[in-house]
Protein backbone atom coordinates (compact mmCIF):
# COMPACT_ATOMS: atom_id res chain seq x y z
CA UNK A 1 103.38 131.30 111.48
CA UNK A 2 101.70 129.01 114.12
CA UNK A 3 102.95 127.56 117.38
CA UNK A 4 100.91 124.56 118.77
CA UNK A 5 101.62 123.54 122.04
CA UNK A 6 100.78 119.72 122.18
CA UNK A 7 100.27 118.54 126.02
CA UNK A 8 100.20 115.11 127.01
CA UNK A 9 100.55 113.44 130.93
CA UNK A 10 102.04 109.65 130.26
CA UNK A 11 101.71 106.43 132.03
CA UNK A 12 104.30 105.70 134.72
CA UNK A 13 106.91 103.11 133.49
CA UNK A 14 105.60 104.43 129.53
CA UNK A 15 108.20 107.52 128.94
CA UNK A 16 110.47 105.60 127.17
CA UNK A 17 108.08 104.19 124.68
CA UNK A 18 106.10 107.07 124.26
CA UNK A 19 109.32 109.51 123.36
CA UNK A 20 110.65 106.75 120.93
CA UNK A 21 107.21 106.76 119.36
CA UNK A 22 106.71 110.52 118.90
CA UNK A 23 109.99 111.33 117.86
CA UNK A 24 108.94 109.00 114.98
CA UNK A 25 105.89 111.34 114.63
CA UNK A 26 108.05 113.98 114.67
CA UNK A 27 109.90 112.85 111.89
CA UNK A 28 107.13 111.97 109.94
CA UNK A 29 106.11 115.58 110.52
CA UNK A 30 108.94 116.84 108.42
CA UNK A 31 107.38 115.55 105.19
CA UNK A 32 104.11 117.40 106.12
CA UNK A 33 102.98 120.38 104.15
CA UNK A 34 103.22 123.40 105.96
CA UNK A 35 104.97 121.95 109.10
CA UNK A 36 108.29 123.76 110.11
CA UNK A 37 109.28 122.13 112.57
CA UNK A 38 108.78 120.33 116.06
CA UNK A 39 110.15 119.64 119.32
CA UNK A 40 109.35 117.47 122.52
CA UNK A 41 109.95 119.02 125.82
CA UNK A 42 109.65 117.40 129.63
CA UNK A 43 108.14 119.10 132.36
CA UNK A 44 111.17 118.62 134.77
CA UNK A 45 108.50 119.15 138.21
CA UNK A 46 106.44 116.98 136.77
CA UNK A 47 107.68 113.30 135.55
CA UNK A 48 106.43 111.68 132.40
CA UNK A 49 104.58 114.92 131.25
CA UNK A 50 105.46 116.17 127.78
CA UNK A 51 105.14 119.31 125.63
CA UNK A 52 105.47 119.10 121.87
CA UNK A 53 105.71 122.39 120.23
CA UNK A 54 105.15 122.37 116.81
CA UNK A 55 105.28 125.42 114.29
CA UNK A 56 103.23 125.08 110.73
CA UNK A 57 103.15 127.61 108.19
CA UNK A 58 99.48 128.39 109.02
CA UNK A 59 96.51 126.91 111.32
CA UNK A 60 94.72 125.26 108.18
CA UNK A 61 97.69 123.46 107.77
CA UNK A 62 97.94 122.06 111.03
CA UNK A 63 94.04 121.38 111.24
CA UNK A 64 94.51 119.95 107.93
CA UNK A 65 97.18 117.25 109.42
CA UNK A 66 94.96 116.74 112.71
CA UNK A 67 91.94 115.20 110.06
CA UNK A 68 95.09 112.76 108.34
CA UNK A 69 95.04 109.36 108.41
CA UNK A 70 98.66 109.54 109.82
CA UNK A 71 97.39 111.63 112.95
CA UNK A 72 94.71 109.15 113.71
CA UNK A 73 97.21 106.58 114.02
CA UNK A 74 99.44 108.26 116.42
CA UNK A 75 95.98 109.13 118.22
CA UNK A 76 94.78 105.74 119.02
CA UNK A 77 97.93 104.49 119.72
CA UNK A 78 98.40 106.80 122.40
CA UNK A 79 95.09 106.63 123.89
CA UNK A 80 95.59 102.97 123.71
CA UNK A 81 98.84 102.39 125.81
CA UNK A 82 100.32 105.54 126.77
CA UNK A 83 98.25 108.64 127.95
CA UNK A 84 97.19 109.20 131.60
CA UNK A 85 94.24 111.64 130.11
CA UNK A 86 93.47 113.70 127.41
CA UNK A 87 96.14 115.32 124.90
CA UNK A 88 95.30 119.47 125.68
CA UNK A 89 96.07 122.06 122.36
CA UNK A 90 96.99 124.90 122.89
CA UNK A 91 97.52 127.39 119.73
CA UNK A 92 99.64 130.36 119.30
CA UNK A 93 99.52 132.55 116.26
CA UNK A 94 102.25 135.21 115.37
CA UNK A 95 100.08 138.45 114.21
């Protein structure tokens, strides 16, 4: 099993918007091979920054959804309208 920890700092006034739009994402993410399942998390010291964490059956499966066409959506739509900076990945494997 792996854990990815999905970071992502949002525009002021864009919270709303952006957790309507990934909890689309994250039901998208339920028809995805090898997901298990996600959640989205708020830093409560820090407004309008997020935390997804999302558990796959293996790495290869996550890296295989990261090169979808699905993933590249949600990636320029955020970049477009909703990010203050670059999403950070963090991954955590269970030995």
């Amino acid at each position: 099993m792996t854990t990815i920890g999905m970071h992502y700092d949002v525009i002021p006034g864009k919270e709303e918007e952006f957790e309507k739009g990934f909890l689309g994402v994250i039901e998208h993410l339920k028809t995805v091979a090898g997901h298990t399942e996600s959640h989205m998390y708020e830093d409560v010291a820090s407004q309008g920054s997020y935390v997804i964490l999302s558990q796959w059956e293996t790495k290869e499966d996550f890296d295989a959804f990261m090169k979808s066409e699905a993933f590249l959506k949600v990636v320029a739509w955020g970049k477009a309208e909703m990010l203050r900076g670059r999403p950070r990945h963090k991954v955590y494997t269970n030995a």
